[in-house]
PDB file of N, CA and C in Angstrom:
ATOM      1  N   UNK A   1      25.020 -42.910   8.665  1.00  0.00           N
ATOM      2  CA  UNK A   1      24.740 -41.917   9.682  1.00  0.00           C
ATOM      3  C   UNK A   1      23.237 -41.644   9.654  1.00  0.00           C
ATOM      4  N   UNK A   2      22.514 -42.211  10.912  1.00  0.00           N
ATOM      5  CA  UNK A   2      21.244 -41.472  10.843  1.00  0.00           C
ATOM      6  C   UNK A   2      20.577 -40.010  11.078  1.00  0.00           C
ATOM      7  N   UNK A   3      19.834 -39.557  10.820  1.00  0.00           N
ATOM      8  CA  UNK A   3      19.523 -38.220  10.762  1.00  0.00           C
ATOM      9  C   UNK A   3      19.458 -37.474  12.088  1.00  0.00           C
ATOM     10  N   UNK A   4      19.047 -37.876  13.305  1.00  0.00           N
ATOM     11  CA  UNK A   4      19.465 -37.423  14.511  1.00  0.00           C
ATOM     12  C   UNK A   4      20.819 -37.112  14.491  1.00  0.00           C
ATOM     13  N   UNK A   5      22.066 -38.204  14.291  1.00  0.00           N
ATOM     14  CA  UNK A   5      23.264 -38.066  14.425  1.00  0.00           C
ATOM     15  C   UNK A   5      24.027 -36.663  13.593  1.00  0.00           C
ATOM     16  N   UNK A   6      23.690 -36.614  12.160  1.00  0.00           N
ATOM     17  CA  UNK A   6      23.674 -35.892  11.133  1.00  0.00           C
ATOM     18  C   UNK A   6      23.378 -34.436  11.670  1.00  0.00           C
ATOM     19  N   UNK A   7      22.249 -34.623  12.555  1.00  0.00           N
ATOM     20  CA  UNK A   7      21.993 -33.171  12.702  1.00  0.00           C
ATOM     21  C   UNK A   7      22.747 -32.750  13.908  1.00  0.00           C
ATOM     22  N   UNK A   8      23.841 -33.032  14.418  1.00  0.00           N
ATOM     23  CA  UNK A   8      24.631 -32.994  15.971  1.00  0.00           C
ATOM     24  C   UNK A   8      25.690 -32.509  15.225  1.00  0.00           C
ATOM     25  N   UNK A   9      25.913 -32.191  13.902  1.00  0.00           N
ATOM     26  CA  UNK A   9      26.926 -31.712  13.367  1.00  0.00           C
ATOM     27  C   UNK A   9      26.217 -30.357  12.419  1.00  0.00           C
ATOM     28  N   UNK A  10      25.121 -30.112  12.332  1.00  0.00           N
ATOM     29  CA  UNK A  10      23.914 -29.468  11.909  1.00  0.00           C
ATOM     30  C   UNK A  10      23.493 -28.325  12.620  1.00  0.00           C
ATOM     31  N   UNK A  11      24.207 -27.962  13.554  1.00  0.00           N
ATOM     32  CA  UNK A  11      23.808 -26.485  14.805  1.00  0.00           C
ATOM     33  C   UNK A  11      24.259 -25.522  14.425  1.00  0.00           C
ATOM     34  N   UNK A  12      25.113 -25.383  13.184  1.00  0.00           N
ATOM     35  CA  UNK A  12      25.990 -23.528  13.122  1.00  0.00           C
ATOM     36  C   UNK A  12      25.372 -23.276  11.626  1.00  0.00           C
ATOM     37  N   UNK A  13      24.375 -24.352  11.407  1.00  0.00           N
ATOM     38  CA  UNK A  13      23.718 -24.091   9.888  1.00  0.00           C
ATOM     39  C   UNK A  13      22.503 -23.106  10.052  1.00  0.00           C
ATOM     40  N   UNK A  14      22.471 -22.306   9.357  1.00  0.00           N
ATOM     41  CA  UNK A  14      20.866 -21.053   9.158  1.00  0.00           C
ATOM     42  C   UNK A  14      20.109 -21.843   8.209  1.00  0.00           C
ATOM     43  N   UNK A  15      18.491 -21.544   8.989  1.00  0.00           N
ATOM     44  CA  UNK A  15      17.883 -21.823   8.346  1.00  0.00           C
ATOM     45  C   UNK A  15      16.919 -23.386   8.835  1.00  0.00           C
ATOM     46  N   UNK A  16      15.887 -23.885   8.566  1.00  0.00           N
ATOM     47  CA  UNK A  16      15.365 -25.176   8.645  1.00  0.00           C
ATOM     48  C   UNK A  16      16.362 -26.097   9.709  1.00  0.00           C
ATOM     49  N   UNK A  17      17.540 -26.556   9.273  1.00  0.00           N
ATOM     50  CA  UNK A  17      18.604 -27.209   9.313  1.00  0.00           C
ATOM     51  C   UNK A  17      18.739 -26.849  10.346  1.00  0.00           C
ATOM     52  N   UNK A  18      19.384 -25.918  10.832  1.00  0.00           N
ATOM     53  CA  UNK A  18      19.412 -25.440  12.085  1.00  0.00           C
ATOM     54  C   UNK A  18      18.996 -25.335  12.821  1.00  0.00           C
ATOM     55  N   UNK A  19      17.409 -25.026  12.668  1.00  0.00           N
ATOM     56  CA  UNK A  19      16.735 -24.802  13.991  1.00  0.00           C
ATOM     57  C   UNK A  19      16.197 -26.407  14.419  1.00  0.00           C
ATOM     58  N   UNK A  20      16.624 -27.460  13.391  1.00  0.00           N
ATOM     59  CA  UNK A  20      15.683 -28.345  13.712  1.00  0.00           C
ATOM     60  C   UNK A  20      16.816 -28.942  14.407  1.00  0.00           C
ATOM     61  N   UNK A  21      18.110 -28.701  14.043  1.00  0.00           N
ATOM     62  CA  UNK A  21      19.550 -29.592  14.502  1.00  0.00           C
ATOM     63  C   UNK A  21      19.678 -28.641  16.439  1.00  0.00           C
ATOM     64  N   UNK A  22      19.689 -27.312  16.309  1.00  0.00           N
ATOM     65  CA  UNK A  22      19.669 -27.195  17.891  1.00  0.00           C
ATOM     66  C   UNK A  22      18.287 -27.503  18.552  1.00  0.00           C
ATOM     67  N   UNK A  23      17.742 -27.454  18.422  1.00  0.00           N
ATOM     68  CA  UNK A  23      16.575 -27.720  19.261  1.00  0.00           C
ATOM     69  C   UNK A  23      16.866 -29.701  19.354  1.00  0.00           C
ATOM     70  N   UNK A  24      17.114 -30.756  18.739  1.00  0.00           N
ATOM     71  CA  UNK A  24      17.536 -31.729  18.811  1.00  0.00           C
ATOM     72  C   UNK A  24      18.732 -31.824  19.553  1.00  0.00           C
ATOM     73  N   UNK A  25      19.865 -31.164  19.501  1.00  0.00           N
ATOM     74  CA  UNK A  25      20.781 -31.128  20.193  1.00  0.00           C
ATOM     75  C   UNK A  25      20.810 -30.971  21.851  1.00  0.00           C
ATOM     76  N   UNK A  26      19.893 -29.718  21.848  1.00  0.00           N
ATOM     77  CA  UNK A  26      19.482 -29.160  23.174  1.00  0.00           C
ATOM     78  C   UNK A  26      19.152 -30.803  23.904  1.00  0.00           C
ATOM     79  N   UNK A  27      17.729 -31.248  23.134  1.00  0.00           N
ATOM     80  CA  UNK A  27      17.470 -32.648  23.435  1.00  0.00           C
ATOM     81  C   UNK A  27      18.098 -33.527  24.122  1.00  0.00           C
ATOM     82  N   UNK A  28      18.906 -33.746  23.245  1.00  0.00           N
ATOM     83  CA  UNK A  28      20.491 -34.899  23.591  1.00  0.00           C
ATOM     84  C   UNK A  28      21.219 -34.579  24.782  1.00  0.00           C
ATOM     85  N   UNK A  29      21.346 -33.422  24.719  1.00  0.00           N
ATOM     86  CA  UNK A  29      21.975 -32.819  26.107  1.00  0.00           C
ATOM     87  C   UNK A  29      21.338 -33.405  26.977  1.00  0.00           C
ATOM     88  N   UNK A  30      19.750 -33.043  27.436  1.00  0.00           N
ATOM     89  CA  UNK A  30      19.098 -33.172  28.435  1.00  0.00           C
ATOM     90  C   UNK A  30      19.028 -34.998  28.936  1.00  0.00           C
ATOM     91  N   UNK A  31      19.368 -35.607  28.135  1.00  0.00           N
ATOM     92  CA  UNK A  31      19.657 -37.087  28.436  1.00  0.00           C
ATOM     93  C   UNK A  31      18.682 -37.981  27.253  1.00  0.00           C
ATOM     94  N   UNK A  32      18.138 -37.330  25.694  1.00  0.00           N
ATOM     95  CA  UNK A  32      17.520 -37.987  25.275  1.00  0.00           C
ATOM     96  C   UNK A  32      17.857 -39.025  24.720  1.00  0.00           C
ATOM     97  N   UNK A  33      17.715 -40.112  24.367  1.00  0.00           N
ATOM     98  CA  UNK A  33      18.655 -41.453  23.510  1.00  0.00           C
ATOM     99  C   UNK A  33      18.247 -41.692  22.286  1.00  0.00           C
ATOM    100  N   UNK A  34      17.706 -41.443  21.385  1.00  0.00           N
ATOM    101  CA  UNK A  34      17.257 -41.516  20.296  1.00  0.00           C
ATOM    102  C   UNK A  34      16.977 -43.801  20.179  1.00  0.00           C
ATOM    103  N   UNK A  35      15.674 -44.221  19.590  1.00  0.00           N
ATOM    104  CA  UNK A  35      15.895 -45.542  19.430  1.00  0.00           C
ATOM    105  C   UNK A  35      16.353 -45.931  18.083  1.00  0.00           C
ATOM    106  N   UNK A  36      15.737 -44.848  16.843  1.00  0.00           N
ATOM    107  CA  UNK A  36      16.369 -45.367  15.382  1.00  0.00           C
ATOM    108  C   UNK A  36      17.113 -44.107  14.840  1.00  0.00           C
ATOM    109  N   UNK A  37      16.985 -42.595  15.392  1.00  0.00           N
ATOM    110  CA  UNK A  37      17.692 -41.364  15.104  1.00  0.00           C
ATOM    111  C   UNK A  37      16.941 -41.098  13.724  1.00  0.00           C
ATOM    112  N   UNK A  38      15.772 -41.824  13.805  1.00  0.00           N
ATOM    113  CA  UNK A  38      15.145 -41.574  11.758  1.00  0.00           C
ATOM    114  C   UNK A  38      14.404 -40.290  12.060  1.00  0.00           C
ATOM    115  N   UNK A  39      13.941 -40.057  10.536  1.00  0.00           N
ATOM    116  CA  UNK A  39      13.070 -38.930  10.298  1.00  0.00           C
ATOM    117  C   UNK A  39      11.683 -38.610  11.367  1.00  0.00           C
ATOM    118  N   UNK A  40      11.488 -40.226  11.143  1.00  0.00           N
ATOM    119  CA  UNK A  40      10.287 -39.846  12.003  1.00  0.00           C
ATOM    120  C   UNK A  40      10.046 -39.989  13.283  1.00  0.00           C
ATOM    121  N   UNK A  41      11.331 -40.379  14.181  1.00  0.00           N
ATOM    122  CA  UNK A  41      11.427 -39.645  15.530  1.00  0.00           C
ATOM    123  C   UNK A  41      11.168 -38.105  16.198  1.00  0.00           C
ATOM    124  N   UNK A  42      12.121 -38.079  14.862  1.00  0.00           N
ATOM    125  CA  UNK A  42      12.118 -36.322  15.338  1.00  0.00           C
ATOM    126  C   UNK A  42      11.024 -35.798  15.027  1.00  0.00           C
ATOM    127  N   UNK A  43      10.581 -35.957  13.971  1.00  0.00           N
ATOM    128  CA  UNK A  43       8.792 -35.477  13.544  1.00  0.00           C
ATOM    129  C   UNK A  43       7.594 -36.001  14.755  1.00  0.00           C
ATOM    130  N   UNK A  44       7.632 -36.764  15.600  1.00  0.00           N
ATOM    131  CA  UNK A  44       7.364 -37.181  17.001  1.00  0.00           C
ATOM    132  C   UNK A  44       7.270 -36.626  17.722  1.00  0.00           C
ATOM    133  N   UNK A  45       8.633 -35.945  18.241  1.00  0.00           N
ATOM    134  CA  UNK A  45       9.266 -34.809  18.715  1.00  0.00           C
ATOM    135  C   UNK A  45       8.642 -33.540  18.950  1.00  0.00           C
ATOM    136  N   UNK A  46       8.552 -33.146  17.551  1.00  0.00           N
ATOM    137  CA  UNK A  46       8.412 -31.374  17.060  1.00  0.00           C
ATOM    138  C   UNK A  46       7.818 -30.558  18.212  1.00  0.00           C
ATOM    139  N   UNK A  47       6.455 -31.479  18.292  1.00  0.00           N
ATOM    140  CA  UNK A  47       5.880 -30.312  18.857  1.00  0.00           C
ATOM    141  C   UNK A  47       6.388 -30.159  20.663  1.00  0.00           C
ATOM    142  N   UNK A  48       6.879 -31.251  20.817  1.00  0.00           N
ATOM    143  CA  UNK A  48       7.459 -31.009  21.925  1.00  0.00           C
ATOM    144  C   UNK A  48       8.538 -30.157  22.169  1.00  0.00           C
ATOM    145  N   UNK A  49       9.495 -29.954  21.195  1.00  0.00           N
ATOM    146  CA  UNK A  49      10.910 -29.272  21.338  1.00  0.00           C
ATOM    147  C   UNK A  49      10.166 -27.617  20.412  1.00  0.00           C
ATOM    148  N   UNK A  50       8.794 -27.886  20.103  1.00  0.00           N
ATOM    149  CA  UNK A  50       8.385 -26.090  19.966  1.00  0.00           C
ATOM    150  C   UNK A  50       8.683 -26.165  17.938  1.00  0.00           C
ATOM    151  N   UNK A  51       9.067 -27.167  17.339  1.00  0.00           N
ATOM    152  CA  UNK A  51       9.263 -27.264  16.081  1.00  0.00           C
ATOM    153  C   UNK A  51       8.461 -27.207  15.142  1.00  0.00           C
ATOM    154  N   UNK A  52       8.354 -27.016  13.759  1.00  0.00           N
ATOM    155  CA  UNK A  52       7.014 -26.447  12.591  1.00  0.00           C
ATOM    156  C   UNK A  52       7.845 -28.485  12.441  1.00  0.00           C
ATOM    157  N   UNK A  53       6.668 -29.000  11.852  1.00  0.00           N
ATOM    158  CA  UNK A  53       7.107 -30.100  10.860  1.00  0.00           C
ATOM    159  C   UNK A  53       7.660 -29.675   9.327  1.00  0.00           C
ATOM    160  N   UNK A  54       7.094 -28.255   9.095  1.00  0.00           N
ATOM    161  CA  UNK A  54       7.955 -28.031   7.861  1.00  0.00           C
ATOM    162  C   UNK A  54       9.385 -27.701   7.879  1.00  0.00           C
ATOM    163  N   UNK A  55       9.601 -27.378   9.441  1.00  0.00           N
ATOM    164  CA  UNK A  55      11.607 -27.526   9.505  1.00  0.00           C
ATOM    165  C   UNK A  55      11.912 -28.483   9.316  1.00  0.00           C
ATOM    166  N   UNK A  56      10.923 -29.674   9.962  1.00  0.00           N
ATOM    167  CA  UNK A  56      11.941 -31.210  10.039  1.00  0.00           C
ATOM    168  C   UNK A  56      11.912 -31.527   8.859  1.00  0.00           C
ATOM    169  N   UNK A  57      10.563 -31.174   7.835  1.00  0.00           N
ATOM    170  CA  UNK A  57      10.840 -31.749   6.620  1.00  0.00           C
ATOM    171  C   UNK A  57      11.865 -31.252   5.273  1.00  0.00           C
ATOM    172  N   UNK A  58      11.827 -29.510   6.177  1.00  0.00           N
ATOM    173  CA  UNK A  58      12.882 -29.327   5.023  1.00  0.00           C
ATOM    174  C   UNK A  58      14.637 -29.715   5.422  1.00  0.00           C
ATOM    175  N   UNK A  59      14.741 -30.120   6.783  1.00  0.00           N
ATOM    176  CA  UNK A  59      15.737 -30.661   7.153  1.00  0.00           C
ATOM    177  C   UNK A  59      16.322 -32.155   7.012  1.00  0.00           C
ATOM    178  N   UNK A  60      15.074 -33.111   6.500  1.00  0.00           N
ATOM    179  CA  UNK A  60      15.395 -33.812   6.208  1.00  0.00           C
ATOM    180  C   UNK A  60      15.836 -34.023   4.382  1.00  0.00           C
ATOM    181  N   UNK A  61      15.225 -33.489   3.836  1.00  0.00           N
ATOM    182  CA  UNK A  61      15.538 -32.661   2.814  1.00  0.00           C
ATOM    183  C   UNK A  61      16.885 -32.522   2.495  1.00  0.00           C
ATOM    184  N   UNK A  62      17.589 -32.028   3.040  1.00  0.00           N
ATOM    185  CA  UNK A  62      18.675 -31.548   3.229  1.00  0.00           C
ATOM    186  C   UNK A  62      19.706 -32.893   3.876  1.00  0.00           C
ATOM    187  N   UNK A  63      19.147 -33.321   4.383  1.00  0.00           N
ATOM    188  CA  UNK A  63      19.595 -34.517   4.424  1.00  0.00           C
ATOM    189  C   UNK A  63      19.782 -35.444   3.760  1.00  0.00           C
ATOM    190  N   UNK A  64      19.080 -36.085   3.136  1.00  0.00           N
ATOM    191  CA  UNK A  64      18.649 -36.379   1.667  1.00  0.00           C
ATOM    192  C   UNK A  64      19.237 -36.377   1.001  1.00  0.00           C
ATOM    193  N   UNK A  65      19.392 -35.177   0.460  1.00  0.00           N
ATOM    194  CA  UNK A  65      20.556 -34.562  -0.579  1.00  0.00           C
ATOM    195  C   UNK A  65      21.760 -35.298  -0.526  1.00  0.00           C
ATOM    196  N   UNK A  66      22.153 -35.537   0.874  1.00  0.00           N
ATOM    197  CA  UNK A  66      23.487 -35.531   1.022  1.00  0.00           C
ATOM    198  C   UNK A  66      23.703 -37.017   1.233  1.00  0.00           C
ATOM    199  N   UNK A  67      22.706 -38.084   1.521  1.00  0.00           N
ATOM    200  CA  UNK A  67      23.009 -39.315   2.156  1.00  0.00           C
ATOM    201  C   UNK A  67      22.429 -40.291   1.289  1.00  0.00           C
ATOM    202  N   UNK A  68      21.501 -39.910   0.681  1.00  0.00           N
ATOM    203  CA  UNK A  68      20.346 -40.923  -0.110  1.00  0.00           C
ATOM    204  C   UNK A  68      21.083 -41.107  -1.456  1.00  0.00           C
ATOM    205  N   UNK A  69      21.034 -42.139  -1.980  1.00  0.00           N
ATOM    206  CA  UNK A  69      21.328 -42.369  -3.358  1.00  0.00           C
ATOM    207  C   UNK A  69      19.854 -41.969  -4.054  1.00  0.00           C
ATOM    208  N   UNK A  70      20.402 -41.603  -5.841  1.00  0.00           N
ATOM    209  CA  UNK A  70      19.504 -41.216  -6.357  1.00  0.00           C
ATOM    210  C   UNK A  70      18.860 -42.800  -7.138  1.00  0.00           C
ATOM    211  N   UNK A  71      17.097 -43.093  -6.919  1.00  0.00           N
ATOM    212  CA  UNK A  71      17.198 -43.955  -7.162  1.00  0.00           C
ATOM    213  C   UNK A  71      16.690 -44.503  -8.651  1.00  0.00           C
ATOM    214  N   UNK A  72      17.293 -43.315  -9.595  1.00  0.00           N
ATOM    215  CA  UNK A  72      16.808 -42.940 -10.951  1.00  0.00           C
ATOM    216  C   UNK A  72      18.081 -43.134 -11.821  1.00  0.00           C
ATOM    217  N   UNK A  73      19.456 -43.169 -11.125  1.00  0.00           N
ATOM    218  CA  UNK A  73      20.844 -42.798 -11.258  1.00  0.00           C
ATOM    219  C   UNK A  73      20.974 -43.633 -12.537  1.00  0.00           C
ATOM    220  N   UNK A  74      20.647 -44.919 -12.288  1.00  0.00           N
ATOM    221  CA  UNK A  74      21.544 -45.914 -13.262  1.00  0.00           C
ATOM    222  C   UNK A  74      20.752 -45.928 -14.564  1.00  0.00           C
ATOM    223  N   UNK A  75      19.234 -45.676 -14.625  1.00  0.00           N
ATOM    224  CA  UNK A  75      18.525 -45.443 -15.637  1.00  0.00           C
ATOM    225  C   UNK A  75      18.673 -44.258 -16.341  1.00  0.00           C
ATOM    226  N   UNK A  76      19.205 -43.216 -15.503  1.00  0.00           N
ATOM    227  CA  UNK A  76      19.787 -41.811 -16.185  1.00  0.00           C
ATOM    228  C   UNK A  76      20.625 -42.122 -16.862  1.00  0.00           C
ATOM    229  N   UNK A  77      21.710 -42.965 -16.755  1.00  0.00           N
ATOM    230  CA  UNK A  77      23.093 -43.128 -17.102  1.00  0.00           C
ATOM    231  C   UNK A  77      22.985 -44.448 -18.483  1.00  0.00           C
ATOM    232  N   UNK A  78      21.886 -45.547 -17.830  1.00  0.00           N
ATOM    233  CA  UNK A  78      21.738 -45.716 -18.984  1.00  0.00           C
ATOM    234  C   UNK A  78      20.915 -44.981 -20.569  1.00  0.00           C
ATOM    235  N   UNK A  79      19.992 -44.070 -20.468  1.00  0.00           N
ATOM    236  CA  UNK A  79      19.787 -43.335 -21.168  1.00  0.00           C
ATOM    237  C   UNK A  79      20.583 -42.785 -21.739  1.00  0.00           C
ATOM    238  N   UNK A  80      21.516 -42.139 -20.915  1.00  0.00           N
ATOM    239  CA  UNK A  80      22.825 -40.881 -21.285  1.00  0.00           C
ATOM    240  C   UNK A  80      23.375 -42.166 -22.110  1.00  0.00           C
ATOM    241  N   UNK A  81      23.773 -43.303 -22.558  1.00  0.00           N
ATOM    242  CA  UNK A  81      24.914 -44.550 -22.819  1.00  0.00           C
ATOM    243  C   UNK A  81      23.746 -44.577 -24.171  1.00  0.00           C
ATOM    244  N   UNK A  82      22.235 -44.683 -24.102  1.00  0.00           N
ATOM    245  CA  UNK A  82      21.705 -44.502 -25.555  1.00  0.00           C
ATOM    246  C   UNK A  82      21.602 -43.488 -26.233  1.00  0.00           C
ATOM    247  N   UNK A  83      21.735 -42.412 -25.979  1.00  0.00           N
ATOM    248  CA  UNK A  83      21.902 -40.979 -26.957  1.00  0.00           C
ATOM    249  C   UNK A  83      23.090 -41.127 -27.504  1.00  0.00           C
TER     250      UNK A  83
END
């Protein structure tokens, strides 16, 4: 799921998240098509839809969290396997 898409489910959230997911939404409505739905479309965007780049970034953020693998994971785990 790319982050445009992500945030179309992202509108009843407070906070960063939210304002960056309706104001994108609003977007979509109006007939926008997104070409890759990435981070840095919408950071493109901002100032057009009236947005801080520190929403999009803490929205992607938040995104992040939820979609990205950690890419430290298996070296954590092998550590945790040498203690």
């Amino acid at each position: 799921m790319n982050f445009a898409t992500w945030l179309t489910v992202q509108t009843g959230r407070e906070g960063a998240a939210g304002r960056v997911a309706l104001a994108v939404a609003n977007h979509l409505a109006e007939g926008w098509t997104p070409r890759s739905g990435s981070v840095d479309e919408v950071r493109k965007l901002a100032p057009m839809l009236g947005l801080d780049l520190a929403d999009v970034d803490a929205a992607d953020a938040r995104y992040r969290v939820g979609h990205m693998g950690n890419p430290f994971r298996a070296e954590e785990l092998e550590m945790g396997a040498v203690r």
